[in-house]
N, C-alpha and C. Protein backbone atom coordinates (compact mmCIF):
# COMPACT_ATOMS: atom_id res chain seq x y z
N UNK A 1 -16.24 -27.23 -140.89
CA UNK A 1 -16.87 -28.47 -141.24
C UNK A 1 -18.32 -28.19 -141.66
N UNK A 2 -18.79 -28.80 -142.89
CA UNK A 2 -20.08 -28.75 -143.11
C UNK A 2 -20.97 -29.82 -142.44
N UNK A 3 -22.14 -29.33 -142.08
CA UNK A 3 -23.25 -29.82 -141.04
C UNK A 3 -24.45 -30.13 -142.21
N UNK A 4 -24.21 -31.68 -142.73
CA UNK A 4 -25.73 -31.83 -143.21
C UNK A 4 -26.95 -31.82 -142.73
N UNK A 5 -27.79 -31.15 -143.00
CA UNK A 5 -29.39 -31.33 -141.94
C UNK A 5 -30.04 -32.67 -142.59
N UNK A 6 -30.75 -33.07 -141.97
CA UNK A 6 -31.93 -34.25 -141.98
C UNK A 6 -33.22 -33.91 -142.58
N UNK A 7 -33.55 -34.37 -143.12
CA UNK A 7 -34.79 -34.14 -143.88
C UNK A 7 -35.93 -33.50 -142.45
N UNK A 8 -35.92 -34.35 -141.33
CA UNK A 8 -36.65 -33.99 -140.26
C UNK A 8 -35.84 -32.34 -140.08
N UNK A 9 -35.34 -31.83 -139.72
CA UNK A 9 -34.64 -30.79 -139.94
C UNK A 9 -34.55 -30.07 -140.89
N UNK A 10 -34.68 -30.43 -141.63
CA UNK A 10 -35.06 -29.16 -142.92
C UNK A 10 -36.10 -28.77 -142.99
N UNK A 11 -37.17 -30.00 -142.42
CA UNK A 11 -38.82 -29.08 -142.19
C UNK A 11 -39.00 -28.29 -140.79
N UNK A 12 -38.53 -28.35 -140.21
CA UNK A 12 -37.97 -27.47 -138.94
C UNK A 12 -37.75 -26.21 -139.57
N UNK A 13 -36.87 -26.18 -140.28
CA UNK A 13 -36.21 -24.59 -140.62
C UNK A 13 -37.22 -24.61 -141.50
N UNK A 14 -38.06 -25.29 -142.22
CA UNK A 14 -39.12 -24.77 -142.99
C UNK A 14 -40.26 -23.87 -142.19
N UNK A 15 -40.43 -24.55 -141.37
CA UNK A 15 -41.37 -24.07 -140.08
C UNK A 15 -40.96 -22.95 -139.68
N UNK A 16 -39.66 -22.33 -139.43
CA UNK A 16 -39.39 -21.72 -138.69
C UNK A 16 -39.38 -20.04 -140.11
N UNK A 17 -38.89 -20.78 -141.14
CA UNK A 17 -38.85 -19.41 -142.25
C UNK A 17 -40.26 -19.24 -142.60
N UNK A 18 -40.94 -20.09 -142.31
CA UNK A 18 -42.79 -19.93 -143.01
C UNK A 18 -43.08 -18.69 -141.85
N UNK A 19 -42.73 -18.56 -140.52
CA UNK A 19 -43.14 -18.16 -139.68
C UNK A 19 -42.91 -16.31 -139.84
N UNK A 20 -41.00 -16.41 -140.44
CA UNK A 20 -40.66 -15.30 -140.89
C UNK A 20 -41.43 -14.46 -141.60
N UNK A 21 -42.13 -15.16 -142.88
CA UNK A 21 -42.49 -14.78 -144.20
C UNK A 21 -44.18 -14.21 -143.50
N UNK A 22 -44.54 -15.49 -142.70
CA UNK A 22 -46.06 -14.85 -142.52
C UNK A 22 -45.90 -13.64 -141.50
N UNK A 23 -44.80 -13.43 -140.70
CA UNK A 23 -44.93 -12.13 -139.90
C UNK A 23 -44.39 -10.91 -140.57
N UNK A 24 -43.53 -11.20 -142.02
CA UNK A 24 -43.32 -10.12 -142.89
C UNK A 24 -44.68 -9.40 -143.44
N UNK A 25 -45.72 -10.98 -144.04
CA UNK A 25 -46.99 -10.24 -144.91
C UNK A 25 -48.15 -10.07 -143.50
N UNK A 26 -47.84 -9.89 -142.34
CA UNK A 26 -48.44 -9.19 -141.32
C UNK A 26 -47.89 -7.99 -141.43
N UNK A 27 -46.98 -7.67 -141.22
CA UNK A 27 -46.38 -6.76 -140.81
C UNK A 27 -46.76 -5.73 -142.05
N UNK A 28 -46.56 -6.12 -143.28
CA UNK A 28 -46.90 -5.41 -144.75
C UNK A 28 -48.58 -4.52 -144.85
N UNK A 29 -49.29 -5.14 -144.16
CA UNK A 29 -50.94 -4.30 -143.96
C UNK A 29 -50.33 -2.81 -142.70
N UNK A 30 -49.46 -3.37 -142.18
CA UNK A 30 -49.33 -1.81 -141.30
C UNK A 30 -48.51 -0.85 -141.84
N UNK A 31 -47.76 -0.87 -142.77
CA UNK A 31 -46.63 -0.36 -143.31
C UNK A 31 -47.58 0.58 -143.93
N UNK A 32 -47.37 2.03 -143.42
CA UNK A 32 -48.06 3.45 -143.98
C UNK A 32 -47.53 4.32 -143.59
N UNK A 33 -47.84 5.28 -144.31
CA UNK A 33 -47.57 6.99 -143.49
C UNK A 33 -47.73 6.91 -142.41
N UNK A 34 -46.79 7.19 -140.95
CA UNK A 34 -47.23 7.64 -139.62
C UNK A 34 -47.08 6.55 -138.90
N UNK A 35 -46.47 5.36 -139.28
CA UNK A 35 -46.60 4.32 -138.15
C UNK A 35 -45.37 4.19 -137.69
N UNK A 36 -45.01 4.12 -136.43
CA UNK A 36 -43.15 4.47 -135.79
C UNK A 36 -42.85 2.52 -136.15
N UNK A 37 -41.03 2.95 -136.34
CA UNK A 37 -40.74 1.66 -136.46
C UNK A 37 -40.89 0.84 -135.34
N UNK A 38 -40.84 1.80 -134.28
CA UNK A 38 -41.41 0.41 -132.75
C UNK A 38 -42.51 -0.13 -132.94
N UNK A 39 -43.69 0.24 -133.66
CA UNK A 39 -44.63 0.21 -133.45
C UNK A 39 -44.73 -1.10 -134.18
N UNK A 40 -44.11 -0.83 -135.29
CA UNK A 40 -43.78 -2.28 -136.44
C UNK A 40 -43.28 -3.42 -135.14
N UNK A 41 -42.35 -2.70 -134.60
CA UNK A 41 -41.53 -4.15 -134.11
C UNK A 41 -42.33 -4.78 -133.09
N UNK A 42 -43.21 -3.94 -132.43
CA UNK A 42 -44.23 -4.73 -131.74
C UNK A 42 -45.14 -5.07 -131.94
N UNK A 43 -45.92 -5.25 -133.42
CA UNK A 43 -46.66 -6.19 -134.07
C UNK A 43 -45.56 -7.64 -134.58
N UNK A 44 -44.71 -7.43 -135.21
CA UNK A 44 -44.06 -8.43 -135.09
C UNK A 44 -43.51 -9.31 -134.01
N UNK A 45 -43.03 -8.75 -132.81
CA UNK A 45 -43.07 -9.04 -131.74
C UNK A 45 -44.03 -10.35 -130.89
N UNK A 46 -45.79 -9.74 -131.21
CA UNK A 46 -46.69 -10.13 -130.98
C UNK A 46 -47.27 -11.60 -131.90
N UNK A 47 -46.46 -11.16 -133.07
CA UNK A 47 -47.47 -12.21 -133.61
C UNK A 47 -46.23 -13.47 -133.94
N UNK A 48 -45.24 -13.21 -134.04
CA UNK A 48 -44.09 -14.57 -133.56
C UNK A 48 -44.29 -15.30 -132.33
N UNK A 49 -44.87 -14.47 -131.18
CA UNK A 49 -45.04 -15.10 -129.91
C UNK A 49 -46.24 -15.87 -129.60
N UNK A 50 -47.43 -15.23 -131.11
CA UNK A 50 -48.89 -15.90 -131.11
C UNK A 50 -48.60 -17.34 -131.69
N UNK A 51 -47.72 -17.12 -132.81
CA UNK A 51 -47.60 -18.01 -133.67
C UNK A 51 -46.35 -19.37 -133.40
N UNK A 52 -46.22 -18.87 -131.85
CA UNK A 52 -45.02 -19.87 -131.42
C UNK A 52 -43.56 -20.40 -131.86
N UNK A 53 -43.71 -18.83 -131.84
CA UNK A 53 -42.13 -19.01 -131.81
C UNK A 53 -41.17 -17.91 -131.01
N UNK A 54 -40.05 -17.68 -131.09
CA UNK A 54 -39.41 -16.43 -130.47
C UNK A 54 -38.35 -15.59 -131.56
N UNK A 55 -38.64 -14.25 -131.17
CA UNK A 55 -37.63 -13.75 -131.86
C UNK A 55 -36.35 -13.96 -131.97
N UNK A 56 -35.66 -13.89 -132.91
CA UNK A 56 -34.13 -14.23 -132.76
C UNK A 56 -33.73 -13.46 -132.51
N UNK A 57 -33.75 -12.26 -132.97
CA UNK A 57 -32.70 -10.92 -132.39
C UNK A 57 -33.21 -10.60 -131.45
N UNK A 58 -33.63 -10.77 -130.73
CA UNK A 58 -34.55 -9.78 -129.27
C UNK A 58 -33.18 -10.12 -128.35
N UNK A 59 -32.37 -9.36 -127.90
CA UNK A 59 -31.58 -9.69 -126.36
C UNK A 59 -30.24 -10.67 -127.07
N UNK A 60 -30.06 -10.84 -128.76
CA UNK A 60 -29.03 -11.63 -129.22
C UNK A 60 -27.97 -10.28 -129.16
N UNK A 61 -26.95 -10.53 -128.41
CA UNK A 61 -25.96 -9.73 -128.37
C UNK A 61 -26.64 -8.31 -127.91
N UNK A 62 -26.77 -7.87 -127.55
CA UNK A 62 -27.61 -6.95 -126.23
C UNK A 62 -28.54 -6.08 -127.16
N UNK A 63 -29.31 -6.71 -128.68
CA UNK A 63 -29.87 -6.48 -129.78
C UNK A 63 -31.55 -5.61 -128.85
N UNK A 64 -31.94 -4.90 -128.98
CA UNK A 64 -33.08 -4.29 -127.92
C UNK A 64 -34.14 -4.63 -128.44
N UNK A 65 -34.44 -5.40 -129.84
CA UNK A 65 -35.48 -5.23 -130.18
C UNK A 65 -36.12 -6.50 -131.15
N UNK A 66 -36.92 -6.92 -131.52
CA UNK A 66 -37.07 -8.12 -132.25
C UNK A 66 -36.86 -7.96 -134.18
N UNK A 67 -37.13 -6.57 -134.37
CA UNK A 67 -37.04 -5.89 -135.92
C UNK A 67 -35.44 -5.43 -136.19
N UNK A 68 -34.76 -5.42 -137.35
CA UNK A 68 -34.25 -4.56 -137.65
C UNK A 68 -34.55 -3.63 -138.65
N UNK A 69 -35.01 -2.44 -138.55
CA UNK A 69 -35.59 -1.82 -139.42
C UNK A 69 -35.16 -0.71 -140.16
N UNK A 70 -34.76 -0.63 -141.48
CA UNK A 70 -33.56 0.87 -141.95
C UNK A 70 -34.62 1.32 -142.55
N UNK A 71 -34.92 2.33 -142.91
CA UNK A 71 -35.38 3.32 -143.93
C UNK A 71 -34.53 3.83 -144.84
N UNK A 72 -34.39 3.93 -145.93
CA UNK A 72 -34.00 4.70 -146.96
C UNK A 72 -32.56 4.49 -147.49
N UNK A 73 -31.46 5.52 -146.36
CA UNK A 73 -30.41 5.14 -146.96
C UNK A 73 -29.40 4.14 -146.17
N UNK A 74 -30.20 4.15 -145.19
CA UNK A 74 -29.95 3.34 -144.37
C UNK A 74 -29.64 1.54 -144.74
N UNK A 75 -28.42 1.14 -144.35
CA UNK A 75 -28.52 0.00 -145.34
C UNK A 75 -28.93 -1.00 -144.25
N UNK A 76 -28.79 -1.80 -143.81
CA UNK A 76 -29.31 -2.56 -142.51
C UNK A 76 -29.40 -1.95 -141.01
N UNK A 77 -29.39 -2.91 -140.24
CA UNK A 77 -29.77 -3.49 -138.68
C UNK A 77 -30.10 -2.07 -138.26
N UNK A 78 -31.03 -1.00 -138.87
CA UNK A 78 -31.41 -0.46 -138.26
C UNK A 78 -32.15 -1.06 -137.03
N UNK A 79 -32.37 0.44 -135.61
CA UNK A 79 -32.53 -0.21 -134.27
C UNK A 79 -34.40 0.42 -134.68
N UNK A 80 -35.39 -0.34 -134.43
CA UNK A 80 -36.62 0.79 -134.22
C UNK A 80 -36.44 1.91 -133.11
N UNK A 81 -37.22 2.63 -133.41
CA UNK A 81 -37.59 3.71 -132.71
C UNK A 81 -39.20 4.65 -133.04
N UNK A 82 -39.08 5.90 -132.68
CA UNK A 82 -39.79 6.36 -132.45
C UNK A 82 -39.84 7.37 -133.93
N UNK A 83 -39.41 7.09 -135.20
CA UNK A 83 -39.82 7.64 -136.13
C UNK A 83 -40.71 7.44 -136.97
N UNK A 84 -41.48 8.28 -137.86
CA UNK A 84 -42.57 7.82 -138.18
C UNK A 84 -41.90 7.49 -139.86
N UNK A 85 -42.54 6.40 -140.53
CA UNK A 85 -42.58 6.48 -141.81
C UNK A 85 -43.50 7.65 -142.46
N UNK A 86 -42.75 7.83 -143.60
CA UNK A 86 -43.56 8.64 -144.58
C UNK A 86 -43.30 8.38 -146.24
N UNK A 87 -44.52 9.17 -146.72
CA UNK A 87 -45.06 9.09 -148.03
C UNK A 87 -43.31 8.85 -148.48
N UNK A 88 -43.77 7.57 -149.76
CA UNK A 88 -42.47 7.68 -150.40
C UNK A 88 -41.16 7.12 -149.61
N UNK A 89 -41.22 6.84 -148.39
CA UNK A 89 -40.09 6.24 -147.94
C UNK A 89 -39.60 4.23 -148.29
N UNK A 90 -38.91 4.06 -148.33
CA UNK A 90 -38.51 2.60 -148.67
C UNK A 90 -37.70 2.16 -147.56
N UNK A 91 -38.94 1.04 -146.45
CA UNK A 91 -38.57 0.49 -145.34
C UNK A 91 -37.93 -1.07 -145.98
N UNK A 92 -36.69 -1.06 -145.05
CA UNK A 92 -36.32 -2.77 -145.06
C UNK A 92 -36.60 -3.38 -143.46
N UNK A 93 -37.41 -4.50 -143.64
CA UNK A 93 -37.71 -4.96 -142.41
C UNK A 93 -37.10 -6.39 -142.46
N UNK A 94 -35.87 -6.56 -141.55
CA UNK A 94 -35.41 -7.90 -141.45
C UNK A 94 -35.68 -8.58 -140.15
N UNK A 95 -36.15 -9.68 -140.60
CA UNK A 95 -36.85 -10.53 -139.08
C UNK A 95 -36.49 -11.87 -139.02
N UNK A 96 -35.87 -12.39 -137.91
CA UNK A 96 -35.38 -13.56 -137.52
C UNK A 96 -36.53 -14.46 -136.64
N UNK A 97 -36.32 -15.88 -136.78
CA UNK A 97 -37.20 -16.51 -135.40
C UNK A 97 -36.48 -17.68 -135.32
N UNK A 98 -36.58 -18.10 -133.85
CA UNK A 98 -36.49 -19.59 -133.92
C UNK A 98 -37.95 -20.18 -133.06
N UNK A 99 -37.86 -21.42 -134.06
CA UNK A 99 -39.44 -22.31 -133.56
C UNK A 99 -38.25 -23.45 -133.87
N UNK A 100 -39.01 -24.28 -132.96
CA UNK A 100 -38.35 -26.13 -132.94
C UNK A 100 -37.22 -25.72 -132.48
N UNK A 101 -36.64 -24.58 -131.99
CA UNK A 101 -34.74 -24.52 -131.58
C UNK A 101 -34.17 -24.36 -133.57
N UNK A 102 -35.07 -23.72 -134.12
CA UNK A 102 -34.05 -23.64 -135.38
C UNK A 102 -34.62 -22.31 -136.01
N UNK A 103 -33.41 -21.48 -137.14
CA UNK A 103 -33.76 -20.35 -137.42
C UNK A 103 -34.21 -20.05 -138.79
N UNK A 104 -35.26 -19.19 -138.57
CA UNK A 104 -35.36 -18.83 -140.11
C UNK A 104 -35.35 -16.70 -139.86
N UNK A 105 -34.71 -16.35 -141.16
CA UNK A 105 -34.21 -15.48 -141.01
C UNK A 105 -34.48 -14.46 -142.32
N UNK A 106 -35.13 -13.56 -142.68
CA UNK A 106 -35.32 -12.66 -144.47
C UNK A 106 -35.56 -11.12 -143.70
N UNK A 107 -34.85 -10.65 -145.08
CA UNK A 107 -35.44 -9.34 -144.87
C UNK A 107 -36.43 -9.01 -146.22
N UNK A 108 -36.90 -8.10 -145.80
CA UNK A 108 -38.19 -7.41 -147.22
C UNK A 108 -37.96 -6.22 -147.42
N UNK A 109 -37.91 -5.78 -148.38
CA UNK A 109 -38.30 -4.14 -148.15
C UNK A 109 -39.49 -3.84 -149.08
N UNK A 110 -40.27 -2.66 -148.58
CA UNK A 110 -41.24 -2.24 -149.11
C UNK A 110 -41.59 -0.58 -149.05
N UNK A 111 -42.26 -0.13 -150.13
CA UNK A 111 -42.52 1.20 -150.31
C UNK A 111 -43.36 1.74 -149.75
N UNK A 112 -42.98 2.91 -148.66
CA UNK A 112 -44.67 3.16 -148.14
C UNK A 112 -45.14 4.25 -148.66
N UNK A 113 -46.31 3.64 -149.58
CA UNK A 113 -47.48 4.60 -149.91
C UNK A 113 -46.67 4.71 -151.55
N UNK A 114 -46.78 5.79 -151.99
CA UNK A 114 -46.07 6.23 -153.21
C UNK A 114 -45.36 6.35 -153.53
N UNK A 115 -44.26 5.65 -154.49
CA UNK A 115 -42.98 6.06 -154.14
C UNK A 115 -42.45 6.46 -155.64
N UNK A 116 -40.87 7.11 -155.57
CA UNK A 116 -40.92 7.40 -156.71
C UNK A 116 -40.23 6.56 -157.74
N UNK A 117 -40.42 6.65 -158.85
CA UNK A 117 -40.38 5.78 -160.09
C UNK A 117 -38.70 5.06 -160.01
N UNK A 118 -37.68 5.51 -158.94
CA UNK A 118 -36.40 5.43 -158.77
C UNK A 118 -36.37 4.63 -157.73
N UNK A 119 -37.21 4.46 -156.81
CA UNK A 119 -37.43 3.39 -155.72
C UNK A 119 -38.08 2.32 -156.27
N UNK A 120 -39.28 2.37 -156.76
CA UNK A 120 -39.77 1.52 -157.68
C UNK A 120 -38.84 0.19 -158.65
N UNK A 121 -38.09 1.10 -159.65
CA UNK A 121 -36.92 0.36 -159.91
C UNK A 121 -35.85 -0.02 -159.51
N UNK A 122 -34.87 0.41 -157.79
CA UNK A 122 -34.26 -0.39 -157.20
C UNK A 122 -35.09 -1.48 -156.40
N UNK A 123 -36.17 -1.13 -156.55
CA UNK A 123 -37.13 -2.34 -155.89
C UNK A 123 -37.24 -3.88 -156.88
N UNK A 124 -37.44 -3.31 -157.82
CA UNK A 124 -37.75 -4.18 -158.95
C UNK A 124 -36.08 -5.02 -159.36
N UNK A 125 -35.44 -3.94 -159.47
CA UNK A 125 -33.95 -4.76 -159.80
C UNK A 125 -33.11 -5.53 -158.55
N UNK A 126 -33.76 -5.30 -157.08
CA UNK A 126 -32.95 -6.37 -156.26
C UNK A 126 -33.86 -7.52 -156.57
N UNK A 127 -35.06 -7.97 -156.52
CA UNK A 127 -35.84 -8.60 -156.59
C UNK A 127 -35.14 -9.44 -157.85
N UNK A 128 -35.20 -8.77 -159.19
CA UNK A 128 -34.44 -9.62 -160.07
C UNK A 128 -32.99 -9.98 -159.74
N UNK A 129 -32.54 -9.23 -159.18
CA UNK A 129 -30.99 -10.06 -158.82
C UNK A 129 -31.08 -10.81 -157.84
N UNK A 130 -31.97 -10.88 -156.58
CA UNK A 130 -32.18 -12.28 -155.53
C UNK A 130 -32.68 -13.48 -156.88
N UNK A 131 -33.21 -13.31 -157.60
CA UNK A 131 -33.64 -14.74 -158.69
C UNK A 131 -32.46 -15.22 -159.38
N UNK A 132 -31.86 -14.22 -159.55
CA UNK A 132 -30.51 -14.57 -160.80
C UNK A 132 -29.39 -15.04 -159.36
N UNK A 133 -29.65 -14.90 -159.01
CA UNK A 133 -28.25 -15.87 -157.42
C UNK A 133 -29.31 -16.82 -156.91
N UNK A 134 -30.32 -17.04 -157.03
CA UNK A 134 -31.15 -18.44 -156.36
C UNK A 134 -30.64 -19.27 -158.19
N UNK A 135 -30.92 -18.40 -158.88
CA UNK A 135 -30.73 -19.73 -160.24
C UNK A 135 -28.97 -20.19 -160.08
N UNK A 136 -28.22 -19.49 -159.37
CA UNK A 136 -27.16 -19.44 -159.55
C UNK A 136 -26.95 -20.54 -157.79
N UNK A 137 -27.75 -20.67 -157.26
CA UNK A 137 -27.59 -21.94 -156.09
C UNK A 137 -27.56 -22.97 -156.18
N UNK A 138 -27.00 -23.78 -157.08
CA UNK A 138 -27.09 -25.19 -157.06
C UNK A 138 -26.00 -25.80 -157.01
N UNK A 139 -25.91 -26.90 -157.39
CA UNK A 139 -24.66 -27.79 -156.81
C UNK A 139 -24.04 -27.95 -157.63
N UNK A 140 -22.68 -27.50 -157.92
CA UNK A 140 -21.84 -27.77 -158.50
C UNK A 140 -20.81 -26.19 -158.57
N UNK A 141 -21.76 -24.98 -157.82
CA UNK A 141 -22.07 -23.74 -158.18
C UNK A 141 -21.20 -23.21 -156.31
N UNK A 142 -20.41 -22.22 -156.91
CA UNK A 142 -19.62 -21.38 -155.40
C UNK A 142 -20.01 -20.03 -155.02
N UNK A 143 -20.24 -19.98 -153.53
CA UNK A 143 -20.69 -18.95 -153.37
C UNK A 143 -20.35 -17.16 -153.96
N UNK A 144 -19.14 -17.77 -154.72
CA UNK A 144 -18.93 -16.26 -155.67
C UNK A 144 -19.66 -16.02 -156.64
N UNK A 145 -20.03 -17.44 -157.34
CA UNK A 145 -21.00 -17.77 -158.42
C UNK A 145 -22.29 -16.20 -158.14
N UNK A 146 -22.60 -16.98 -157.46
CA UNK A 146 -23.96 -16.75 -156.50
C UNK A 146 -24.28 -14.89 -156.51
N UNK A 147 -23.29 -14.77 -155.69
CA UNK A 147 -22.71 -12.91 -155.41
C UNK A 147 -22.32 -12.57 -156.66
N UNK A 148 -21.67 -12.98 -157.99
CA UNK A 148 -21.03 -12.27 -159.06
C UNK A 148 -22.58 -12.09 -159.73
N UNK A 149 -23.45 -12.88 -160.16
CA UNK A 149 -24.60 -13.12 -160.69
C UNK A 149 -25.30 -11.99 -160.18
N UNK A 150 -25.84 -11.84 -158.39
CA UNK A 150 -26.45 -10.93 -158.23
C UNK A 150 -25.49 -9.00 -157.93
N UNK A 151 -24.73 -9.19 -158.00
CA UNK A 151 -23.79 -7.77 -158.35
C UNK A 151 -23.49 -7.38 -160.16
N UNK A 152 -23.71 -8.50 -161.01
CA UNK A 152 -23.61 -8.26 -162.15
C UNK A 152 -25.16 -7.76 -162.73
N UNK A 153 -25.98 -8.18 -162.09
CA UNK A 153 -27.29 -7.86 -162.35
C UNK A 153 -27.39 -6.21 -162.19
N UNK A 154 -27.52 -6.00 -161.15
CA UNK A 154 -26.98 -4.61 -159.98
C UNK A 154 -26.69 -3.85 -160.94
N UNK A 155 -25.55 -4.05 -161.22
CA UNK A 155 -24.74 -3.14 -162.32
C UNK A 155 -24.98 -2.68 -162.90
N UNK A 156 -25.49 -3.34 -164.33
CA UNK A 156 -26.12 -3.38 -165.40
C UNK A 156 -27.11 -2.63 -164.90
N UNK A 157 -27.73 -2.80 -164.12
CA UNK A 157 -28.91 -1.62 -164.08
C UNK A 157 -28.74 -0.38 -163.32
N UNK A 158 -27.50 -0.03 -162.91
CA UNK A 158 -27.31 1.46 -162.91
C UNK A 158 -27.41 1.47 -161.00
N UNK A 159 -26.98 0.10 -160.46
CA UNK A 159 -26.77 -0.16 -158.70
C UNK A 159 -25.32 -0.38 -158.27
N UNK A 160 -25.44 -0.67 -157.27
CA UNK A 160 -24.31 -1.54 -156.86
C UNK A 160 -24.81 -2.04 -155.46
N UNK A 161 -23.83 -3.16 -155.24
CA UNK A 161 -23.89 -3.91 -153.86
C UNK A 161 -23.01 -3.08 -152.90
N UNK A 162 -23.50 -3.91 -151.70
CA UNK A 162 -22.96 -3.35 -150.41
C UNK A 162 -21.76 -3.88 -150.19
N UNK A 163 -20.36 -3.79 -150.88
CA UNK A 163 -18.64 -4.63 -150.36
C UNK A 163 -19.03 -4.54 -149.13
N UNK A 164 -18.94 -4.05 -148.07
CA UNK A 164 -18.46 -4.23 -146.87
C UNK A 164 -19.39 -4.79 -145.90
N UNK A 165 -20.84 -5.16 -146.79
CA UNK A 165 -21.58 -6.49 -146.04
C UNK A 165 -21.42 -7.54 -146.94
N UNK A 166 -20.63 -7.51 -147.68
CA UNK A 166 -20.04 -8.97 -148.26
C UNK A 166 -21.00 -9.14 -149.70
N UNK A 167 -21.35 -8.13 -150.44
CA UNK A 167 -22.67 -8.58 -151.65
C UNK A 167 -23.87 -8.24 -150.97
């Protein structure tokens, strides 16, 4: 069954993804050579709890940590730990919260320090394929729509999606 939200409720989850986004472009000034992914997850950690709210993944399904953080080839829910980033590596940092009892949820990825001209451009081409499936969100429009748009993008530029996380 689909669950319409309430306008009062949609600024809720607005609240709650603004919260995401500003602890992503926190989190983005520490992202360098030498900083361990715990170290990430406990600035994020800190500043969801300043900013009133709670992590979503912290203790969701016996989850240890508030970040999921992959490096490289790593495709998601990496766990943090005690490795350090380096020159040229391409971190994805996905971060959940709930504020008001509602969730907002993104991941980012970003290059630390220099990267090479091949990271650069899978950087550049997910970015254009998240736009070409938001143009592809509207009403009248199915969630294959959505996924064919951003895997056809992909393609064409010499990628592919993840089948077995669904696009």
């Amino acid at each position: 069954m689909i669950y319409y939200k309430t306008e009062e409720e949609i600024e809720l989850i607005k609240e709650s993804s603004l919260l995401v986004g500003k602890t992503l472009a926190e989190l983005a000034k520490s992202i360098k050579p030498g900083i361990t992914t715990l170290q990430l997850d406990k600035i994020a950690h800190d500043f969801i709890r300043d900013n009133g709210g709670v992590p979503a993944f912290l203790n969701y399904e016996g989850f240890p940590n508030t970040l999921c953080v992959s490096v490289n080839a790593q495709v998601v829910h990496g766990i943090p730990g005690n490795n350090e980033l380096k020159e040229g590596d391409l971190v994805s940092v996905d971060c959940g919260v709930v504020k008001n009892e509602f969730y907002g949820d993104s991941a980012y990825s970003f290059g630390v320090g220099e990267v090479s001209a091949e990271v650069e451009k899978l950087m550049r081409v997910t970015k254009e394929s998240l736009y070409k499936g938001i143009e592809k969100a509207v009403s009248g429009m199915r969630i294959g729509d959505i996924s064919a748009a951003v895997q056809e993008h992909a393609e064409k530029n010499g990628f592919s999606v993840v089948r077995e996380l669904v696009g």
